[in-house]
N, C-alpha and C. Protein backbone atom coordinates (compact mmCIF):
# COMPACT_ATOMS: atom_id res chain seq x y z
N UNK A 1 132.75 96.79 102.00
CA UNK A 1 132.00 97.14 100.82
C UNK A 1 130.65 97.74 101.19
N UNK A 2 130.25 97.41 102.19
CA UNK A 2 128.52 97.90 103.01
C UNK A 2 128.53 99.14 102.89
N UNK A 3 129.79 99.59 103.70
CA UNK A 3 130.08 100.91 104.18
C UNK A 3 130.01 101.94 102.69
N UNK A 4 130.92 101.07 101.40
CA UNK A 4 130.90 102.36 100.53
C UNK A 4 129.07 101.87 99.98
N UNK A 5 128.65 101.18 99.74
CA UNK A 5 127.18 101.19 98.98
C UNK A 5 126.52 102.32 100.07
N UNK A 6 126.81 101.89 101.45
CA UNK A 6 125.73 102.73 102.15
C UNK A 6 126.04 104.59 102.09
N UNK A 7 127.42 105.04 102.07
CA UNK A 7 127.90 106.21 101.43
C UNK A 7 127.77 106.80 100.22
N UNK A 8 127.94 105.98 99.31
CA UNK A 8 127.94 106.06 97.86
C UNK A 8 126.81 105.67 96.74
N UNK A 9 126.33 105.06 97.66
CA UNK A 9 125.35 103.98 96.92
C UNK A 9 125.93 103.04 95.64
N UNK A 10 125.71 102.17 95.13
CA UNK A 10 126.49 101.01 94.58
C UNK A 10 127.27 101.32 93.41
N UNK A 11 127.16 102.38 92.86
CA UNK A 11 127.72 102.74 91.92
C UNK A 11 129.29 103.00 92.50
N UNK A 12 129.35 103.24 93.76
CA UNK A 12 130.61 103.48 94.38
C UNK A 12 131.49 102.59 94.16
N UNK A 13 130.87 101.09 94.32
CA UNK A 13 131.44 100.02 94.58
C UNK A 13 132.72 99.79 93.05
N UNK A 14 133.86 99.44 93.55
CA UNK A 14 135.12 99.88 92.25
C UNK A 14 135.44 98.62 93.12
N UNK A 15 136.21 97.66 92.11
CA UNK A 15 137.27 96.77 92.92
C UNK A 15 138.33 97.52 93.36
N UNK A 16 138.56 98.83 92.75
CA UNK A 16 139.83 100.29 93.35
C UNK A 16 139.13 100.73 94.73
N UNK A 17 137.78 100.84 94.52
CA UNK A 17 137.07 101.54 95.86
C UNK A 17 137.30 100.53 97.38
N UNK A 18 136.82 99.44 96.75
CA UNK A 18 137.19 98.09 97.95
C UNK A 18 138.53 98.10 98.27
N UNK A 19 139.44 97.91 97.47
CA UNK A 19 141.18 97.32 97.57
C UNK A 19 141.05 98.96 98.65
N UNK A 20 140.83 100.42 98.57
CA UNK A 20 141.50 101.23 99.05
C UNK A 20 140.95 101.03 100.78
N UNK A 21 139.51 101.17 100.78
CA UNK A 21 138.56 100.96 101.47
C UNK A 21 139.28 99.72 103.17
N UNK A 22 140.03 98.63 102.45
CA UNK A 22 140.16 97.68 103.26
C UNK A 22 141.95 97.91 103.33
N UNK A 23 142.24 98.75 102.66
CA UNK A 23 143.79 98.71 102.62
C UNK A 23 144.69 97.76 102.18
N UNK A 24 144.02 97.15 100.65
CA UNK A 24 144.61 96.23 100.40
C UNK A 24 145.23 97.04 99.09
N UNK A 25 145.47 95.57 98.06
CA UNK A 25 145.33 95.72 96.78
C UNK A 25 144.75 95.47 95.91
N UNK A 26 144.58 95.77 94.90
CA UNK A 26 143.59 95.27 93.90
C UNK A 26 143.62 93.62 93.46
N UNK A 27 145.08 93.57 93.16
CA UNK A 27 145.86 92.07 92.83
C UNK A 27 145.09 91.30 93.94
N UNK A 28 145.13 91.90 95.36
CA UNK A 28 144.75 90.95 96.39
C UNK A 28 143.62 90.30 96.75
N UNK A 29 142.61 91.45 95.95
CA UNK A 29 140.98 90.94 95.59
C UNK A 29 140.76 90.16 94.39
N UNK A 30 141.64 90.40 93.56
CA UNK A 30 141.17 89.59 92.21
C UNK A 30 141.79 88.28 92.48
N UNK A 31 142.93 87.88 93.74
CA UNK A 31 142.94 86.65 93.86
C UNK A 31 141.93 85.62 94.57
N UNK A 32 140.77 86.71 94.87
CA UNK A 32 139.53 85.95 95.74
C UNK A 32 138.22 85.99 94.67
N UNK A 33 138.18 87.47 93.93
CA UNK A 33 136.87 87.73 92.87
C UNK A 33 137.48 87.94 91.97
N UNK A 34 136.87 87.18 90.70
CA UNK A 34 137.33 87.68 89.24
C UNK A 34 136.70 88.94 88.82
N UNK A 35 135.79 89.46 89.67
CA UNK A 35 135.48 91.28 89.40
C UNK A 35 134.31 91.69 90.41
N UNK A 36 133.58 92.55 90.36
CA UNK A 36 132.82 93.44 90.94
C UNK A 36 131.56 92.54 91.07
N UNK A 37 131.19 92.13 90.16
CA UNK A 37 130.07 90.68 90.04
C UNK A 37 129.91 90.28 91.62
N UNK A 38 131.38 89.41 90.87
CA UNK A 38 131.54 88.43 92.00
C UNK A 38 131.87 88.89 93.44
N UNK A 39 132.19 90.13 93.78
CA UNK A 39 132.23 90.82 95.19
C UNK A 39 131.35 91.17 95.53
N UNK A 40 130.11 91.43 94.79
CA UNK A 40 128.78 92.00 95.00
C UNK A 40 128.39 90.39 95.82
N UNK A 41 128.29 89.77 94.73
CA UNK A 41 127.23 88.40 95.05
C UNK A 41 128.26 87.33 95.98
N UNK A 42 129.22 87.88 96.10
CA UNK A 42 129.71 87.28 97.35
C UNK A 42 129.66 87.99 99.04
N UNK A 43 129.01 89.19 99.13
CA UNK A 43 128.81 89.91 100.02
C UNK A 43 127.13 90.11 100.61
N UNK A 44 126.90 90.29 99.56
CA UNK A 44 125.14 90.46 99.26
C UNK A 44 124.30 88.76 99.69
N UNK A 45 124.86 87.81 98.96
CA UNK A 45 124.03 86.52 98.91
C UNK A 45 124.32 86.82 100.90
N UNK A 46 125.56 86.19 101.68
CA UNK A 46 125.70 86.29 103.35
C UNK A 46 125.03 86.71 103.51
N UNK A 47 125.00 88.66 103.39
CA UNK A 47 123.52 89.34 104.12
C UNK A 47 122.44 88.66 104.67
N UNK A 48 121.95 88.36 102.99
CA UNK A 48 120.70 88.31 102.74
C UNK A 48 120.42 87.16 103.46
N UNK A 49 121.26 85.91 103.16
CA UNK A 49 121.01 84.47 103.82
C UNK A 49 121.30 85.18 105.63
N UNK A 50 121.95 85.71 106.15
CA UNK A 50 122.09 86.17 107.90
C UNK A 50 120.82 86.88 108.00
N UNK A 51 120.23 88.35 107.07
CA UNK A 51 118.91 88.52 107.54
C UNK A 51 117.53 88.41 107.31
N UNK A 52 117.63 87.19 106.58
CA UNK A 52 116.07 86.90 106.62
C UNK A 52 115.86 84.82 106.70
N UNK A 53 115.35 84.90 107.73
CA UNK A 53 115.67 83.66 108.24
C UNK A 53 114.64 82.60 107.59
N UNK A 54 115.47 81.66 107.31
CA UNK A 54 114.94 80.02 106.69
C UNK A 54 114.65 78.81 107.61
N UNK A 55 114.16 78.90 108.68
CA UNK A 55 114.07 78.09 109.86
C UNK A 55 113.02 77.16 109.42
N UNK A 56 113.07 76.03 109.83
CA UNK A 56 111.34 75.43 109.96
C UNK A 56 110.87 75.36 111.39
N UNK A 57 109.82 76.55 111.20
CA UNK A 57 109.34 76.79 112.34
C UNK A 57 107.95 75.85 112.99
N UNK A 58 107.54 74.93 112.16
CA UNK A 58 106.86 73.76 112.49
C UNK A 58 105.46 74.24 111.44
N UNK A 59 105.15 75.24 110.83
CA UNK A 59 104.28 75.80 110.14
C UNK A 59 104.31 76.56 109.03
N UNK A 60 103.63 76.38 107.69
CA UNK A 60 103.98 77.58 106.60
C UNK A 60 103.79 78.78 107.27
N UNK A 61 102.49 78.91 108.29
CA UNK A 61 102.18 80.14 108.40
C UNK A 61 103.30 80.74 109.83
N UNK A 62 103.88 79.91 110.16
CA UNK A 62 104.93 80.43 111.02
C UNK A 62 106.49 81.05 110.12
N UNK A 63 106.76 79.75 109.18
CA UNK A 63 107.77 80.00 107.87
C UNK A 63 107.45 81.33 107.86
N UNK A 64 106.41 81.64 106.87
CA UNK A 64 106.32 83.22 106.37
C UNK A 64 105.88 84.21 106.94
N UNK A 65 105.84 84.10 108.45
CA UNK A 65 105.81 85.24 109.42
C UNK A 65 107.21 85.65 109.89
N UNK A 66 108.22 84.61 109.86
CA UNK A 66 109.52 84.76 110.42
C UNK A 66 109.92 85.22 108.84
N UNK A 67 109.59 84.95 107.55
CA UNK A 67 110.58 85.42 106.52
C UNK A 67 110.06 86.76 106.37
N UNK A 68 108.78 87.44 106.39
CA UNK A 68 108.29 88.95 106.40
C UNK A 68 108.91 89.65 107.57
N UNK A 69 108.93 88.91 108.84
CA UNK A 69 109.61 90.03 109.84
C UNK A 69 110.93 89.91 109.54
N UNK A 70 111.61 89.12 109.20
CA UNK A 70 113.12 89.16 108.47
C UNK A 70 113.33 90.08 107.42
N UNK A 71 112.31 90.55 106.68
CA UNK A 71 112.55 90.96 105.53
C UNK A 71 112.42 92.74 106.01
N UNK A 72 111.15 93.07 107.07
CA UNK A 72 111.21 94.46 107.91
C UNK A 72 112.06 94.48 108.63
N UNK A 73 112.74 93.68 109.45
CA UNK A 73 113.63 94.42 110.25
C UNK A 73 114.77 94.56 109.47
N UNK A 74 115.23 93.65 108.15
CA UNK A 74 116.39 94.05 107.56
C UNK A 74 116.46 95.25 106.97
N UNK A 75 114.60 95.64 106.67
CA UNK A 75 114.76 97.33 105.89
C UNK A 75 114.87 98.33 107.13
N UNK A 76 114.84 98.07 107.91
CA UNK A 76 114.48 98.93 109.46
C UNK A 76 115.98 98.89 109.69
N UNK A 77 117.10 98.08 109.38
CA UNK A 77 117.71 98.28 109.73
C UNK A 77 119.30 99.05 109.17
N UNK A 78 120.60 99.84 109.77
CA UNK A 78 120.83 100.70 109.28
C UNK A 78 121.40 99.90 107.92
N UNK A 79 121.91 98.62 107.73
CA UNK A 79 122.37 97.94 106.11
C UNK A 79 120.78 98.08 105.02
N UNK A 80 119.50 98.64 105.37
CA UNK A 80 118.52 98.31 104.92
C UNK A 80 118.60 99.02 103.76
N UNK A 81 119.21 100.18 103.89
CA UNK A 81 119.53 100.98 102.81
C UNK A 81 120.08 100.84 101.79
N UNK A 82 120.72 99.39 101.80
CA UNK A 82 121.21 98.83 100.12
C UNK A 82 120.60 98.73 99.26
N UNK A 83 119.27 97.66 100.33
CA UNK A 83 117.83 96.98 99.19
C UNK A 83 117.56 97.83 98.41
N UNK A 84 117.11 99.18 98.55
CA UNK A 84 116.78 99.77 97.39
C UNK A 84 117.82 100.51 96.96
N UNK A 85 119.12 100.78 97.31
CA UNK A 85 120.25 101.34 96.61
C UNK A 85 120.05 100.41 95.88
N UNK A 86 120.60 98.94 95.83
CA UNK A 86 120.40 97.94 94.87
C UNK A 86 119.98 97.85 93.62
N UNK A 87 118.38 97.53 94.42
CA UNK A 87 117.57 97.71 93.06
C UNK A 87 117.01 99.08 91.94
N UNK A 88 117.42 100.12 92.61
CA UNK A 88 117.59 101.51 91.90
C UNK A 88 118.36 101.25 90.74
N UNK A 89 119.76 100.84 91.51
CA UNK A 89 120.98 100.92 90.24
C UNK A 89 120.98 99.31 89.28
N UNK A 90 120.01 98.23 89.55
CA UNK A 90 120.28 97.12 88.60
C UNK A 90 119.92 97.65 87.31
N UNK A 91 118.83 98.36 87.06
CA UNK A 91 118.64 99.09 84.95
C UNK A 91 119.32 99.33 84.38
N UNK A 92 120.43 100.08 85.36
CA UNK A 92 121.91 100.84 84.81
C UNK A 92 123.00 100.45 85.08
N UNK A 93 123.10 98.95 85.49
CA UNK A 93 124.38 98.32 86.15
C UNK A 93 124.13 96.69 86.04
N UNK A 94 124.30 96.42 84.31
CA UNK A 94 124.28 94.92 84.06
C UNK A 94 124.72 94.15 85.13
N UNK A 95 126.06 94.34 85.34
CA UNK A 95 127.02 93.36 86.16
C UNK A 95 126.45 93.52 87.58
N UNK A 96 125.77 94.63 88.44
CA UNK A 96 125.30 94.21 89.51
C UNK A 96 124.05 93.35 89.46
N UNK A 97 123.33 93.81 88.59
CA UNK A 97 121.84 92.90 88.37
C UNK A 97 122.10 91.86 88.42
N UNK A 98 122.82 91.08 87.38
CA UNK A 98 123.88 89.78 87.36
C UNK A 98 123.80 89.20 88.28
N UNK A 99 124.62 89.81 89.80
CA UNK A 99 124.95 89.66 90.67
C UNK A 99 124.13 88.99 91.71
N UNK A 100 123.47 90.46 91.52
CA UNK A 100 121.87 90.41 92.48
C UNK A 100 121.03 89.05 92.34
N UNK A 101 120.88 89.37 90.95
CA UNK A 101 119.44 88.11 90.26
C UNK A 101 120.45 86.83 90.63
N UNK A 102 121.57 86.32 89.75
CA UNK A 102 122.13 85.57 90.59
C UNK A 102 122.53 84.72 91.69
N UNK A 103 122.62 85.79 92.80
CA UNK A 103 122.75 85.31 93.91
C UNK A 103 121.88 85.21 94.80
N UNK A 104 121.85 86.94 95.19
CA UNK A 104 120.12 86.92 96.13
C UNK A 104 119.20 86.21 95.58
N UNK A 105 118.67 86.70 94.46
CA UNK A 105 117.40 85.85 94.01
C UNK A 105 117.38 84.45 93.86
N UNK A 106 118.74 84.23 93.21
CA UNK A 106 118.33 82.76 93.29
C UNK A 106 118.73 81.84 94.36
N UNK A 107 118.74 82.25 95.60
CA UNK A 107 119.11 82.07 96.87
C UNK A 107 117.92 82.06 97.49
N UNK A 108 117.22 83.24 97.27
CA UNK A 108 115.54 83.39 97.67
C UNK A 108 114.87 82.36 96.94
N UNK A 109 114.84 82.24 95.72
CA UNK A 109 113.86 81.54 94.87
C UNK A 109 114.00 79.93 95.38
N UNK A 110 115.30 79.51 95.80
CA UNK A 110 115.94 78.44 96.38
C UNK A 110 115.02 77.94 97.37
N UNK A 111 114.63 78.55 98.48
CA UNK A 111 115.13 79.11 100.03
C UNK A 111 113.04 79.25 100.10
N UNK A 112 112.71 79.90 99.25
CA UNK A 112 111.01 80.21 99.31
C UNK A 112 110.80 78.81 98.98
N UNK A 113 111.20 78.32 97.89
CA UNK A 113 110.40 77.09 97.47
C UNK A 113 110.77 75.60 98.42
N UNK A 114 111.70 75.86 98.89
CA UNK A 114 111.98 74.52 99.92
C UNK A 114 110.77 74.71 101.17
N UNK A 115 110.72 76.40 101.70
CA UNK A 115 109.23 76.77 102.33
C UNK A 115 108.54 75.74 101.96
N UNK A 116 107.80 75.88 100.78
CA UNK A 116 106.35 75.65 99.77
C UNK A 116 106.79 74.00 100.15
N UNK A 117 107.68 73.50 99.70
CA UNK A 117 107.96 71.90 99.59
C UNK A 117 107.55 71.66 101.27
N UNK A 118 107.92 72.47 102.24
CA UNK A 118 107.60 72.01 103.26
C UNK A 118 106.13 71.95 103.87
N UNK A 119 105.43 73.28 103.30
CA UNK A 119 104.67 73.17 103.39
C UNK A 119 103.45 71.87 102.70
N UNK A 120 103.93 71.80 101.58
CA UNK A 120 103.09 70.58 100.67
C UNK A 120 103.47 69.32 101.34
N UNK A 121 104.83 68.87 102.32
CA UNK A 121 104.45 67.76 102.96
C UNK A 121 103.76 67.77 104.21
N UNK A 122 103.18 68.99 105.05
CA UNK A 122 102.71 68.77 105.94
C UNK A 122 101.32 69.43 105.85
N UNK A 123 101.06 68.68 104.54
CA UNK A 123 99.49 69.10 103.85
C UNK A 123 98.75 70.26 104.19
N UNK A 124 99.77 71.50 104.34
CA UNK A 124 99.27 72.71 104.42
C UNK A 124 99.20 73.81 103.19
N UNK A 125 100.08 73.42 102.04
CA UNK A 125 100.11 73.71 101.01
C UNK A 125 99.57 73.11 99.86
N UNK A 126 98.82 73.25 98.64
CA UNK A 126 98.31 72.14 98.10
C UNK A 126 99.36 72.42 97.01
N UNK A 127 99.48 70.68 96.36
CA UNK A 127 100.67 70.06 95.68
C UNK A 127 100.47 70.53 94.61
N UNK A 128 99.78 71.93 93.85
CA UNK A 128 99.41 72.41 92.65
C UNK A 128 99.74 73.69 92.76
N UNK A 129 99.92 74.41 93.93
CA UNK A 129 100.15 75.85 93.89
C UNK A 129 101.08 76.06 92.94
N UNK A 130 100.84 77.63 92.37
CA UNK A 130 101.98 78.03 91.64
C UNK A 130 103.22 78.25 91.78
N UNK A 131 104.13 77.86 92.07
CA UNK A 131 105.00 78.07 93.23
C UNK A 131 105.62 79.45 93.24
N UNK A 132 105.67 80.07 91.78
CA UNK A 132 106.50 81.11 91.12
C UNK A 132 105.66 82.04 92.04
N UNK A 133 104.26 82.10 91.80
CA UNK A 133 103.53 83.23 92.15
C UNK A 133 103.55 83.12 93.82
N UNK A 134 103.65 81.86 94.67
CA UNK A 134 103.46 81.80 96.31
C UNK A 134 104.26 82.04 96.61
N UNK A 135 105.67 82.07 95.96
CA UNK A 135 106.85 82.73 96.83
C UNK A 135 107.32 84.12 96.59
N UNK A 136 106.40 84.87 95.94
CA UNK A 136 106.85 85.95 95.77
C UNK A 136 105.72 87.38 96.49
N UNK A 137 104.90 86.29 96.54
CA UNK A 137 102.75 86.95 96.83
C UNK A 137 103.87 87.88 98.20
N UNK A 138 104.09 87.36 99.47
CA UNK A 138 103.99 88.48 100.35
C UNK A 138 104.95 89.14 100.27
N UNK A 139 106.50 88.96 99.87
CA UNK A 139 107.02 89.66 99.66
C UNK A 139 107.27 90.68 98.80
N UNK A 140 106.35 90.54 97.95
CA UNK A 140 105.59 91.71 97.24
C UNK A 140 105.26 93.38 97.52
N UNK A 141 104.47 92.54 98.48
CA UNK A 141 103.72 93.50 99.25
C UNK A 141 105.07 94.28 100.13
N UNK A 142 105.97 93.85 100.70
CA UNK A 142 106.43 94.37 101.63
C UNK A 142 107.52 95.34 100.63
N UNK A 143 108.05 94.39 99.65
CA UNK A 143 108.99 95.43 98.38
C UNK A 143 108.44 96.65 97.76
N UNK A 144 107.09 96.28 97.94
CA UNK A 144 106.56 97.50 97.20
C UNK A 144 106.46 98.99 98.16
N UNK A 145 105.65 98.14 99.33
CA UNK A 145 106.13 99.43 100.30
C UNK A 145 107.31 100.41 100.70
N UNK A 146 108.37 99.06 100.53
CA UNK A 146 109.61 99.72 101.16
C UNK A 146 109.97 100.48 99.75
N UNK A 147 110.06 99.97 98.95
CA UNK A 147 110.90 100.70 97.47
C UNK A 147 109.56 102.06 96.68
N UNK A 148 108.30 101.53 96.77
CA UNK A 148 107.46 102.62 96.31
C UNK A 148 106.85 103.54 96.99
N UNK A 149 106.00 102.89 97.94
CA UNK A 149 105.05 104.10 98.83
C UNK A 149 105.91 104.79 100.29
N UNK A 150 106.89 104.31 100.57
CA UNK A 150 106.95 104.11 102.15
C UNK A 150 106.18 104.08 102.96
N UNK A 151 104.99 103.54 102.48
CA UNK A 151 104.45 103.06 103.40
C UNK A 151 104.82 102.18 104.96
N UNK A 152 104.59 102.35 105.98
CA UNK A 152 105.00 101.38 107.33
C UNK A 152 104.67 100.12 106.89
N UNK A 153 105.59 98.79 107.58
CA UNK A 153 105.62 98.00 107.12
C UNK A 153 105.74 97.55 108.79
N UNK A 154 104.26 96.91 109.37
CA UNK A 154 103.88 96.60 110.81
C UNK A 154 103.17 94.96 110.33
N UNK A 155 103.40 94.89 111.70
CA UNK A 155 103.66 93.00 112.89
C UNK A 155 101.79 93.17 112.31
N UNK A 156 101.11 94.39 112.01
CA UNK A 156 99.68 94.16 111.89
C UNK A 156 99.95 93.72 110.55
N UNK A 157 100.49 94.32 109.75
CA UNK A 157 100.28 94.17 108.13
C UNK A 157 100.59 92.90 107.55
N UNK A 158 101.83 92.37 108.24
CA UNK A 158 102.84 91.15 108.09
C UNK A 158 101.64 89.66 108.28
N UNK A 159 100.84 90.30 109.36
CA UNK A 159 99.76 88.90 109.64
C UNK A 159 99.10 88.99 108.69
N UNK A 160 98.18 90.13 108.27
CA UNK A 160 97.01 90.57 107.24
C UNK A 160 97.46 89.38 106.14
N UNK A 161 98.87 90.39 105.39
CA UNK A 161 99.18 89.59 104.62
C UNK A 161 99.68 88.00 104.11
N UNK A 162 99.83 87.55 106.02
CA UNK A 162 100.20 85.82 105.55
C UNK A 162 99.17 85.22 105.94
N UNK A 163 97.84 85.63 106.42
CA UNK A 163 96.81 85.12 107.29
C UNK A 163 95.46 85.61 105.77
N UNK A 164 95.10 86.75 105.08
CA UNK A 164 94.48 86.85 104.16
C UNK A 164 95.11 87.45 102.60
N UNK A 165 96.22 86.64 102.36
CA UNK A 165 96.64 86.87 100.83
C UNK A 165 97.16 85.82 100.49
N UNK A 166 98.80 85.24 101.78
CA UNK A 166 99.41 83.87 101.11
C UNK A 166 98.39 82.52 101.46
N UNK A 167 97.56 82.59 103.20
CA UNK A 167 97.36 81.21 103.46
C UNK A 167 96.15 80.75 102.31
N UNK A 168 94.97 81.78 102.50
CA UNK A 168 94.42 81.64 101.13
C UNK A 168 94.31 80.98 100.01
N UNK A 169 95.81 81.46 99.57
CA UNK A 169 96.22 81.45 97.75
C UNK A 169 96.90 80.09 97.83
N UNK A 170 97.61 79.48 98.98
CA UNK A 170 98.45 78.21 98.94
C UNK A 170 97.46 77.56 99.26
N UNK A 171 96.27 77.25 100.01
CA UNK A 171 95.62 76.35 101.25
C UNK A 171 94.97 75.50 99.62
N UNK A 172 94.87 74.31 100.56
CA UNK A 172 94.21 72.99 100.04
C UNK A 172 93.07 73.31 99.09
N UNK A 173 92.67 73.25 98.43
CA UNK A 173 91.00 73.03 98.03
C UNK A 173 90.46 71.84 98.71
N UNK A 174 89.26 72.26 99.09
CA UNK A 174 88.49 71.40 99.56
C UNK A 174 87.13 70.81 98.61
């Protein structure tokens, strides 16, 4: 399915396009997905969980240096070209948005906030942050680059931003 989004971009994606694609049948996919939804967000959530890593690296500010360079090298890399095929076509493609928001996101939203929880027990996060707004602050920055400016998205910027935007906005009050 990579192969036709990355050719076609997602609109390609047909449970006819897949069944031909893998040399199956259609019957033979709908005995695994009840439709296109569910082949999206059963393909897409793997990715996403294989490239951008959830480790506890002993630190928030280590956490969200390994989830920003996860998040550049997955656009750097040649599948990177979905992310914004993706999100181009969710306005005009209920059932992928579905999919997307669904799975990825709420896989991310999952996945950021267990971060934050980790961080708040090893009193590096304070137990009030917003959580909505801390898990989304740097990856922000890096979505916006990749999908609006193309701007470069560098090992300098990745610190800037978890060293003066997230540690900042999460850190303790004193």
């Amino acid at each position: 399915m990579l192969d036709i989004v990355i050719e076609q971009g997602v609109g390609g994606v047909s449970m006819e396009s897949v069944a031909a694609r893998a040399a199956t049948s259609k019957p033979v996919l709908y005995r695994r997905w009840d439709g296109r939804a569910a082949l999206l967000r059963d393909t897409l959530v793997p990715l996403a969980m294989s490239a951008i890593p959830h480790t506890d690296t002993g630190s928030y500010r280590g956490d969200m240096l390994a989830i920003l360079h996860g998040w550049a090298d997955f656009f750097a890399s040649p599948v990177g070209v979905i992310g914004p095929a993706i999100v181009g076509a969710m306005p005009h493609d209920p059932e992928l948005a579905e999919a997307f928001r669904g799975g990825v996101i709420g896989w991310r939203k999952k996945a950021m906030s267990e971060t934050l929880e980790r961080g708040i027990a090893r009193g590096e996060v304070r137990p009030d942050v917003e959580v909505e707004i801390a898990r989304e602050l740097g990856q922000a920055v890096l979505w916006h680059r990749f999908l609006v400016t193309g701007d470069p998205v560098t090992t300098e910027l990745i610190e800037h931003v978890v060293d003066h935007i997230l540690l900042p906005y999460v850190a303790p009050r004193t």
